[in-house]
C-alpha atoms as a PDB file:
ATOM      1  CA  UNK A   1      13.036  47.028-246.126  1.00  0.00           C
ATOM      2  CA  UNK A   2      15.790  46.266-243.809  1.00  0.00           C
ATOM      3  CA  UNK A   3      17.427  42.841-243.207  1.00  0.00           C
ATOM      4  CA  UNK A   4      14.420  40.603-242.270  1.00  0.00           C
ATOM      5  CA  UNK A   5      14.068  38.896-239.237  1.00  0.00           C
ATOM      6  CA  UNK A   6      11.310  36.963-240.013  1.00  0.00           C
ATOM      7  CA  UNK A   7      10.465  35.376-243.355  1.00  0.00           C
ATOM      8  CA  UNK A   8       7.212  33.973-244.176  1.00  0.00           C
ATOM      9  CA  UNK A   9       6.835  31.484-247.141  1.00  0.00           C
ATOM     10  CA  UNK A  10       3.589  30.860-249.015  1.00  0.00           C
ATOM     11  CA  UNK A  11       3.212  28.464-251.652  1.00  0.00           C
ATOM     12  CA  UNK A  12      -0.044  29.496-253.810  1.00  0.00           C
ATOM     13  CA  UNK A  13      -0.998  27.413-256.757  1.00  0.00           C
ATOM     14  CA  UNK A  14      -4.436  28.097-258.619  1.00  0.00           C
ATOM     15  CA  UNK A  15      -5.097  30.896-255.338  1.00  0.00           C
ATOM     16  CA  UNK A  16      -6.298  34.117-257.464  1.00  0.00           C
ATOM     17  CA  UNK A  17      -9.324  34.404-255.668  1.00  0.00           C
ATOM     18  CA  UNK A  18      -7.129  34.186-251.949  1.00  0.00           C
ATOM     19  CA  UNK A  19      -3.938  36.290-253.463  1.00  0.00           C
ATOM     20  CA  UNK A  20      -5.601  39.992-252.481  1.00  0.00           C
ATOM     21  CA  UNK A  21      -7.009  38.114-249.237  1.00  0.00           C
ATOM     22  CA  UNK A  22      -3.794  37.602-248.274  1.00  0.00           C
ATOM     23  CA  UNK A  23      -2.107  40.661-249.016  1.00  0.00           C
ATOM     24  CA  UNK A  24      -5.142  42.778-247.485  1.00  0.00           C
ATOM     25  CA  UNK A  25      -4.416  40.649-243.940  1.00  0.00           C
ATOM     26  CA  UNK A  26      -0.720  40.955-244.054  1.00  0.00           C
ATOM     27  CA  UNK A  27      -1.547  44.612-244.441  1.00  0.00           C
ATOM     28  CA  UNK A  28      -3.210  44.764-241.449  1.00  0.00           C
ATOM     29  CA  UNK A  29      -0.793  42.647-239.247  1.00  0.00           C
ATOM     30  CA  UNK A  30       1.983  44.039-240.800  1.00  0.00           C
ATOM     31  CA  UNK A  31       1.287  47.360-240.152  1.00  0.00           C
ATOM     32  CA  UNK A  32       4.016  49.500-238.555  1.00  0.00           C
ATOM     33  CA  UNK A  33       6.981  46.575-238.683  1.00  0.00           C
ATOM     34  CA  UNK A  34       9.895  46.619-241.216  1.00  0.00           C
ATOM     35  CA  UNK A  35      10.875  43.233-239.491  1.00  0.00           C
ATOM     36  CA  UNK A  36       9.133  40.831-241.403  1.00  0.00           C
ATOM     37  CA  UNK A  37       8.905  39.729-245.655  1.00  0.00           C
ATOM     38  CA  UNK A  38       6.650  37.459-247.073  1.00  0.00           C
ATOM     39  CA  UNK A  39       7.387  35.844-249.903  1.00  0.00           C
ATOM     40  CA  UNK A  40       4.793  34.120-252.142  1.00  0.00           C
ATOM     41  CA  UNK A  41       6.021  31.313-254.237  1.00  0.00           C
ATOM     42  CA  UNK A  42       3.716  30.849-257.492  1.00  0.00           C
ATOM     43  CA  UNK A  43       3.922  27.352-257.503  1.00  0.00           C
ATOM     44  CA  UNK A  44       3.245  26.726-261.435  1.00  0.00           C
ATOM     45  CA  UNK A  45      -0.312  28.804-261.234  1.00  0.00           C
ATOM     46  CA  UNK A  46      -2.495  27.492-264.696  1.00  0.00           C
ATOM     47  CA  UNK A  47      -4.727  30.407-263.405  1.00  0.00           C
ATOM     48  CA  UNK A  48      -4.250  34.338-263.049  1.00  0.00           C
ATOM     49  CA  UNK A  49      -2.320  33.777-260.493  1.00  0.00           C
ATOM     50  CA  UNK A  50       0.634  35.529-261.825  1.00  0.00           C
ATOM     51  CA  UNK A  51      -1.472  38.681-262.933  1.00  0.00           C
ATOM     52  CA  UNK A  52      -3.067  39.584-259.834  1.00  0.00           C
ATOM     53  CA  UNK A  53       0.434  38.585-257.896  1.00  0.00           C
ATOM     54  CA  UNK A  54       1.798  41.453-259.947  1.00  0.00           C
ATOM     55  CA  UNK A  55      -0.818  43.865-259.545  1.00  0.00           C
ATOM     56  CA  UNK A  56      -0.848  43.688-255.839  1.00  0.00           C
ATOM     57  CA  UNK A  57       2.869  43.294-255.554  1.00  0.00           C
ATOM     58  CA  UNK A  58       3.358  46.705-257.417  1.00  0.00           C
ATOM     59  CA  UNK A  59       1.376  48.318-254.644  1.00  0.00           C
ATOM     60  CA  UNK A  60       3.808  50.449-252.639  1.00  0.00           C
ATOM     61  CA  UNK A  61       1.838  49.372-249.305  1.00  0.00           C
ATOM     62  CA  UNK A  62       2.637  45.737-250.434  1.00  0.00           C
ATOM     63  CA  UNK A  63       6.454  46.426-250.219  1.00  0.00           C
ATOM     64  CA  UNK A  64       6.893  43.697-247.678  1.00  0.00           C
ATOM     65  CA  UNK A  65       5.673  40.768-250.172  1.00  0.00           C
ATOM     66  CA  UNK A  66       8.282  39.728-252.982  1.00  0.00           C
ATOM     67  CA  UNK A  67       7.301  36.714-255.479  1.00  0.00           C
ATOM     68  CA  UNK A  68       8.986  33.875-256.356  1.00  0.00           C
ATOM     69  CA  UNK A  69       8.092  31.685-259.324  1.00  0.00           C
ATOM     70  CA  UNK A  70       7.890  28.293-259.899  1.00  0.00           C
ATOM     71  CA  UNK A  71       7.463  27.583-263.903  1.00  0.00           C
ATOM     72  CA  UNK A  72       6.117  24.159-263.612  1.00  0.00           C
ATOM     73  CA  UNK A  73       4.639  22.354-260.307  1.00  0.00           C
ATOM     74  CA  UNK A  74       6.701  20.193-258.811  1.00  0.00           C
ATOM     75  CA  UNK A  75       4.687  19.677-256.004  1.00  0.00           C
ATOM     76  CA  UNK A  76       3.895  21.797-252.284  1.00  0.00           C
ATOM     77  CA  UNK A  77       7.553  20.805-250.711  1.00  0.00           C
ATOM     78  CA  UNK A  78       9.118  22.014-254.526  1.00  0.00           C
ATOM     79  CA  UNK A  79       7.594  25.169-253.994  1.00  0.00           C
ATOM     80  CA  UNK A  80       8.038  25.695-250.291  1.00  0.00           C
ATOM     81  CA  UNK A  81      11.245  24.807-250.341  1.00  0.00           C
ATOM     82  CA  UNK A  82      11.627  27.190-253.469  1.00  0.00           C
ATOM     83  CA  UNK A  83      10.770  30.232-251.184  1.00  0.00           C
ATOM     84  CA  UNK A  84      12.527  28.717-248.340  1.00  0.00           C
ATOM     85  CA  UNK A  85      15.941  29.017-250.232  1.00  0.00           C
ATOM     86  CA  UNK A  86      15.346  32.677-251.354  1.00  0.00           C
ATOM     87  CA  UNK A  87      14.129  33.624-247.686  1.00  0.00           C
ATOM     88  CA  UNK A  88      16.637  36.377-246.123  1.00  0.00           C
ATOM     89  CA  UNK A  89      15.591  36.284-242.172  1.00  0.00           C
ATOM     90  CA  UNK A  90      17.219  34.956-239.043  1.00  0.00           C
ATOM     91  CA  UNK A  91      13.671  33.186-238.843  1.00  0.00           C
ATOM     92  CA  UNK A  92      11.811  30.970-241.651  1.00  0.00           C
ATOM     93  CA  UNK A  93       8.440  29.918-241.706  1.00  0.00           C
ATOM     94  CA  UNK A  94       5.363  28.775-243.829  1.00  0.00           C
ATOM     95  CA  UNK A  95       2.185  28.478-244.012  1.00  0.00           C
ATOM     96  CA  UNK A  96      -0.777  28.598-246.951  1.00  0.00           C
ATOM     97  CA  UNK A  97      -2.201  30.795-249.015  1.00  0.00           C
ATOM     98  CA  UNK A  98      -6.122  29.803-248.538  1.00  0.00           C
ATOM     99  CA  UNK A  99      -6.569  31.611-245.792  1.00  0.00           C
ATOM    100  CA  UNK A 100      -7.672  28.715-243.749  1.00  0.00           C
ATOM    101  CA  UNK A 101      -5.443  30.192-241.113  1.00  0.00           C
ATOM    102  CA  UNK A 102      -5.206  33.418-240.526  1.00  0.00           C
ATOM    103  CA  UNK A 103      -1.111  34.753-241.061  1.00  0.00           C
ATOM    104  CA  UNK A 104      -1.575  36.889-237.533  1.00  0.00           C
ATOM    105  CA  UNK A 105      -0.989  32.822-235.992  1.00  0.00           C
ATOM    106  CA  UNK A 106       2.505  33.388-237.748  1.00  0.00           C
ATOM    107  CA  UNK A 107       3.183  36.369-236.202  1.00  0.00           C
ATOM    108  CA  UNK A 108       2.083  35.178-232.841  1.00  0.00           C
ATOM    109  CA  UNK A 109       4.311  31.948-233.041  1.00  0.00           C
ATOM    110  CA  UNK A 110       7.210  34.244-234.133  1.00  0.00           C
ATOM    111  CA  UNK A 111       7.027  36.184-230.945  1.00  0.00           C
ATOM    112  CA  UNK A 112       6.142  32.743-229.431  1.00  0.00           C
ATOM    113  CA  UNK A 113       9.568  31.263-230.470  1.00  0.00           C
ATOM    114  CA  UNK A 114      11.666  34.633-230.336  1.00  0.00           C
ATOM    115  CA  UNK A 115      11.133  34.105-226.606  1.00  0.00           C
ATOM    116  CA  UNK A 116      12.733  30.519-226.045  1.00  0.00           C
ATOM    117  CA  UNK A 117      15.878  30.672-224.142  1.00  0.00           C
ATOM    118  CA  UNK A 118      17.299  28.738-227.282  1.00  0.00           C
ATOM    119  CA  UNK A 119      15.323  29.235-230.050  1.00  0.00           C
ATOM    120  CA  UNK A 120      17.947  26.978-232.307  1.00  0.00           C
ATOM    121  CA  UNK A 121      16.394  23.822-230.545  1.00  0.00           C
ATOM    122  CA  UNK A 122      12.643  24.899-231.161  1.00  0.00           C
ATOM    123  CA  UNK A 123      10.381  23.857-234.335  1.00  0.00           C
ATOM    124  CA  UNK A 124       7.086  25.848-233.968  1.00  0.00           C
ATOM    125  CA  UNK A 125       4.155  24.473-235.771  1.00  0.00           C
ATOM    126  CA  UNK A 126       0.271  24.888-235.392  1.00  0.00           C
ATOM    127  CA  UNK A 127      -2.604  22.748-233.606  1.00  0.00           C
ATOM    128  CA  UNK A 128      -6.052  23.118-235.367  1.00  0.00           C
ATOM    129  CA  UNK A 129      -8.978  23.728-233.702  1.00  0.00           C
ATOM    130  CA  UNK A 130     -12.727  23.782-234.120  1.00  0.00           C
ATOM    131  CA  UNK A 131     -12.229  20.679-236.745  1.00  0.00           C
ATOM    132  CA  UNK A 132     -14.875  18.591-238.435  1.00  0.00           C
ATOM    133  CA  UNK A 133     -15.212  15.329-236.449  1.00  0.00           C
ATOM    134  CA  UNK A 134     -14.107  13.512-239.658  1.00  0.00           C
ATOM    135  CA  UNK A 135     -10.973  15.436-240.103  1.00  0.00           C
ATOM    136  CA  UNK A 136      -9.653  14.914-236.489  1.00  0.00           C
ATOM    137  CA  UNK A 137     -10.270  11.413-237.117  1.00  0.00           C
ATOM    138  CA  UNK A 138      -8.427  11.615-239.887  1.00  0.00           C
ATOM    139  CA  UNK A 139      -5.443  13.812-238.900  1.00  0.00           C
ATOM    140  CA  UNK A 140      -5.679  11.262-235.683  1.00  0.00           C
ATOM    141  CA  UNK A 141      -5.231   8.066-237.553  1.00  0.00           C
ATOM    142  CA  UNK A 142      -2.192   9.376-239.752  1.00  0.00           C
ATOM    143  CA  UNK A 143      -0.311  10.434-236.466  1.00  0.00           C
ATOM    144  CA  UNK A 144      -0.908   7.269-235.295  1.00  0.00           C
ATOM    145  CA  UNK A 145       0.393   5.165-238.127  1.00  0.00           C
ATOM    146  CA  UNK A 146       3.718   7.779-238.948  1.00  0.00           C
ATOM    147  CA  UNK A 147       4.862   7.620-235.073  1.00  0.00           C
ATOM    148  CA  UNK A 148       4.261   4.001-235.317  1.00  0.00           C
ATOM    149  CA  UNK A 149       5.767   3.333-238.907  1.00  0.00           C
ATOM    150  CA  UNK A 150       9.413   6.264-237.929  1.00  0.00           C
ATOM    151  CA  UNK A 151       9.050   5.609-233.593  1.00  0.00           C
ATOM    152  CA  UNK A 152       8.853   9.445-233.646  1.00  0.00           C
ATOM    153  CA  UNK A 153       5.537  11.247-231.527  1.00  0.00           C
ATOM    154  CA  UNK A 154       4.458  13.336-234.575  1.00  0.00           C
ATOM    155  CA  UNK A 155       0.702  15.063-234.147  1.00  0.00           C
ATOM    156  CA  UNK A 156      -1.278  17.171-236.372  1.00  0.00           C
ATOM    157  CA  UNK A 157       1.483  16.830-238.915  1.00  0.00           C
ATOM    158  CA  UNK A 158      -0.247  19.634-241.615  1.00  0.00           C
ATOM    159  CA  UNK A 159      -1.338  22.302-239.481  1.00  0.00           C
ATOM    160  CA  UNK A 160       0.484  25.570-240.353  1.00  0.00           C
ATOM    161  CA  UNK A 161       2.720  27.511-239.714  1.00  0.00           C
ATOM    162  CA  UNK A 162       5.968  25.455-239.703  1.00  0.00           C
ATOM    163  CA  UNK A 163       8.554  27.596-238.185  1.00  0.00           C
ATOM    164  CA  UNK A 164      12.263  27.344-237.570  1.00  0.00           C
ATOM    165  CA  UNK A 165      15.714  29.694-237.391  1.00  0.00           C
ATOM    166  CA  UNK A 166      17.490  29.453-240.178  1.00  0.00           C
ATOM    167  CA  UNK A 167      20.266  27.005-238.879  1.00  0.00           C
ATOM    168  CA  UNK A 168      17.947  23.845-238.905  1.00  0.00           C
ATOM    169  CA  UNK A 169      18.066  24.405-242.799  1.00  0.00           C
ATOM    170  CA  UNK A 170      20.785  21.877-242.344  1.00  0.00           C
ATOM    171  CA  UNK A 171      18.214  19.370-241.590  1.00  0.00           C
ATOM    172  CA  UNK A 172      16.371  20.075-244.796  1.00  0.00           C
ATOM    173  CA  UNK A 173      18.969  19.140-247.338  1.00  0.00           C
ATOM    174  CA  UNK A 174      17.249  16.573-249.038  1.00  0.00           C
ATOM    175  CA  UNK A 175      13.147  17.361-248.726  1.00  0.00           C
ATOM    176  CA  UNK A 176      10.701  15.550-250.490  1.00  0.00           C
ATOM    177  CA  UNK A 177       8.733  17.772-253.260  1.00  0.00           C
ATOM    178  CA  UNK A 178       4.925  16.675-252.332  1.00  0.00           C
ATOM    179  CA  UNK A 179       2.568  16.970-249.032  1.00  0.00           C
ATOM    180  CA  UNK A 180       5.570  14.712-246.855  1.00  0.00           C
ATOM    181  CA  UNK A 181       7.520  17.722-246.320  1.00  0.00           C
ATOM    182  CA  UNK A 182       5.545  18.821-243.121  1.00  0.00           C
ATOM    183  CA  UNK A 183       6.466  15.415-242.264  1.00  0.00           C
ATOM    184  CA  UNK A 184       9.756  15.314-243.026  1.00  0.00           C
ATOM    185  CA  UNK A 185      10.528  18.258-241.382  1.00  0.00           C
ATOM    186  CA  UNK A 186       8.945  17.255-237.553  1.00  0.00           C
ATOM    187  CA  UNK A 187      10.286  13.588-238.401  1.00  0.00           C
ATOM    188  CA  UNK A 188      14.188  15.781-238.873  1.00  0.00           C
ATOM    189  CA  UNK A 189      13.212  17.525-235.465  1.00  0.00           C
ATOM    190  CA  UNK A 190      12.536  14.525-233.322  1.00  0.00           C
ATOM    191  CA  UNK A 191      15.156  12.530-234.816  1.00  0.00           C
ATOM    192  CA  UNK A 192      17.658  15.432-233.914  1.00  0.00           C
ATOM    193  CA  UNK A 193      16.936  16.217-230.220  1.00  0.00           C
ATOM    194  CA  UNK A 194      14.911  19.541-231.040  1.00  0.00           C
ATOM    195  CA  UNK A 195      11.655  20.587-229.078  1.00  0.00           C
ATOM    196  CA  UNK A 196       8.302  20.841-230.633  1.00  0.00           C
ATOM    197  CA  UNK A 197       6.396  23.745-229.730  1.00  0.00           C
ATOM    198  CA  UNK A 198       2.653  24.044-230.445  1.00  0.00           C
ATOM    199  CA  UNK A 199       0.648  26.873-231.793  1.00  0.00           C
ATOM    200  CA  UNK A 200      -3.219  27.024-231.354  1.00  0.00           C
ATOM    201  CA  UNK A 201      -4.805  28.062-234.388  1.00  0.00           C
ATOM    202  CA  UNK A 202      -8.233  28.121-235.813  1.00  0.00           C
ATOM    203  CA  UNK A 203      -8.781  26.015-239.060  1.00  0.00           C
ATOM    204  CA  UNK A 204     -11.188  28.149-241.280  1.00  0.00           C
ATOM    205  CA  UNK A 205     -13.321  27.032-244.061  1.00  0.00           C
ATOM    206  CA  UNK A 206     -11.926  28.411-247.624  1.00  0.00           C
ATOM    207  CA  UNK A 207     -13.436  30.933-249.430  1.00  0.00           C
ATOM    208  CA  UNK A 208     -12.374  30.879-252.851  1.00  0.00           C
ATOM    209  CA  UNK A 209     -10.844  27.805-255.021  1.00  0.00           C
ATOM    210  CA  UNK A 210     -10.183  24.086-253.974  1.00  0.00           C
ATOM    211  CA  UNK A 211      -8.008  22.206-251.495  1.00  0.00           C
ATOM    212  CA  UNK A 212      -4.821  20.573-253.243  1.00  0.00           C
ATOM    213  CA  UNK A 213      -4.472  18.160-250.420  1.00  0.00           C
ATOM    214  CA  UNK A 214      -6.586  16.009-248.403  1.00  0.00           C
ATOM    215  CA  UNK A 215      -9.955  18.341-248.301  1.00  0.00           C
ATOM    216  CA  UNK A 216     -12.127  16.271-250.356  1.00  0.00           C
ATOM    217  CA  UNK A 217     -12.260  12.401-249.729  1.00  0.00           C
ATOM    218  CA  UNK A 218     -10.563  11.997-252.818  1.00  0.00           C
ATOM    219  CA  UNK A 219      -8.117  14.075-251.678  1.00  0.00           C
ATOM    220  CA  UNK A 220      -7.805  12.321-248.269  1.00  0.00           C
ATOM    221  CA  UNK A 221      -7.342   8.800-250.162  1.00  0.00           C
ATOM    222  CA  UNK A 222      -4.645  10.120-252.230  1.00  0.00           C
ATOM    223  CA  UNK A 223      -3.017  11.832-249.562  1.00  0.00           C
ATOM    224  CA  UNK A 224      -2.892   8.258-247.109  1.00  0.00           C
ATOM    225  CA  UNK A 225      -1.314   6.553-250.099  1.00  0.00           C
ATOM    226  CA  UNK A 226       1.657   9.170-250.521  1.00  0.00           C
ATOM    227  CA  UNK A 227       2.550   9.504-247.095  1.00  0.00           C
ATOM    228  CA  UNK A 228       2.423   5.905-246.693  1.00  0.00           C
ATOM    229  CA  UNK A 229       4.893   5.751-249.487  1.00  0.00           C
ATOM    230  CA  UNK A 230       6.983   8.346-248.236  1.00  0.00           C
ATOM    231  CA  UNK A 231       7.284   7.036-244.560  1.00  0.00           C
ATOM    232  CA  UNK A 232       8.340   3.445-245.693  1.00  0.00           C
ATOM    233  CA  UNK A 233      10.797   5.195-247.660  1.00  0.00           C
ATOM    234  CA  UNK A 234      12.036   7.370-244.726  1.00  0.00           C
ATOM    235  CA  UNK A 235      11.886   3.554-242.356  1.00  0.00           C
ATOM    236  CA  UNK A 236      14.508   1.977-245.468  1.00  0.00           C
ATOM    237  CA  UNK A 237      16.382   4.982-245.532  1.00  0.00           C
ATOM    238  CA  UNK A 238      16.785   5.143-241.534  1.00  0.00           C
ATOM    239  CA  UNK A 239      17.783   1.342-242.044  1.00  0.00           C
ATOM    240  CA  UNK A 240      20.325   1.691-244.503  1.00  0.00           C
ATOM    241  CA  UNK A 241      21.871   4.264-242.385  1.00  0.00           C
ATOM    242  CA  UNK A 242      21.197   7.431-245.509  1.00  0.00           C
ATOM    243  CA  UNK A 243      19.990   9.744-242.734  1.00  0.00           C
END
């Protein structure tokens, strides 16, 4: 592959049944462009992750995917962030591996953002549609509260992809390891002058394993509490003048 223009980050943890998914998709999108690597973080997999990650990856029609391991989870911003820092293209984004959303969005916000008259100014992220009433509530509520909590208009904070060029890494310096990294990184956007520019994107139901954020109500609860955490550490932070 030549020098990439476009790097695409997945973090997959406990994803063997999504892992040839994934690759079969990217296959398909893919096809024809020597523009764009993914990278697939194994974020700490107790599963057989790692064995079907190396069976597909040894594929020579899967030469555009390259792995990168994580021995231990550290959490979903550890593991992005992991990728992130081994990425090689002009462009960086990420998105998941449970193909809730389908990686052609990436490739459609990449030609989306390629075509800004400055680019270096624009943070591309999705907007889900065809939710469950409950989770647009939901998503709904924690907007509200984090542009309340940081004075920052932040909406639909988890939708993937997240995309960026590479020289807004400089915002990223000190990331938070768990789910508050989508956060962090539109909170770092707004707070330094840079445009937000949607992505529609259709939020499917997943196919094989379970959600490792807020898909259960379990998971929702748990979810509120960290990112609570998180922003009144970001508002003491902003007050003490460390950002």
């Amino acid at each position: 592959m030549t020098t990439p223009k476009l790097s695409i980050v997945l973090p997959s943890y406990n994803e063997a049944g999504n892992v040839p998914l994934i690759f079969a998709r990217f296959r398909e999108v893919l096809a024809g462009r020597d523009d764009v690597e993914v990278i697939i973080v194994d974020n700490g997999s107790t599963d057989n992750t790692a064995e079907i990650l190396a069976a597909e990856l040894s594929r020579p029609e899967h030469a555009f995917a390259r792995c990168v391991t994580v021995e231990m989870n550290q959490g979903y911003g550890f593991g992005i962030m992991s990728g992130v820092r081994a990425a090689g293209g002009e462009y960086i984004a990420w998105t998941h591996a449970d193909m809730q959303t389908d990686p052609k969005d990436v490739l459609d916000g990449y030609e989306r953002l390629a075509k800004e008259a400055d680019s270096t100014q624009v943070i591309l992220k999705g907007r889900r549609q065809n939710r469950a009433i409950l989770d647009e509530f939901f998503t709904w509520g924690m907007a509200v509260i984090s542009s309340m909590a940081l004075g920052a208009r932040l909406e639909d904070v988890n939708a993937q992809p997240k995309m960026f060029r590479r020289s807004f890494l400089e915002h990223l310096e000190t990331p938070p390891d768990d789910f508050s990294l989508d956060l962090f990184l539109l909170f770092q956007a707004q707070r330094n002058g840079f445009r937000i520019l949607e992505q529609p994107v259709i939020f499917s139901d997943r196919m094989h394993g379970e959600a490792k954020g807020g898909g259960t109500m379990k998971g929702k609860v748990k979810l509120i509490r960290r990112t609570w955490g998180y922003i009144m550490q970001l508002r003491r932070e902003i007050r003490g003048g460390v950002r």
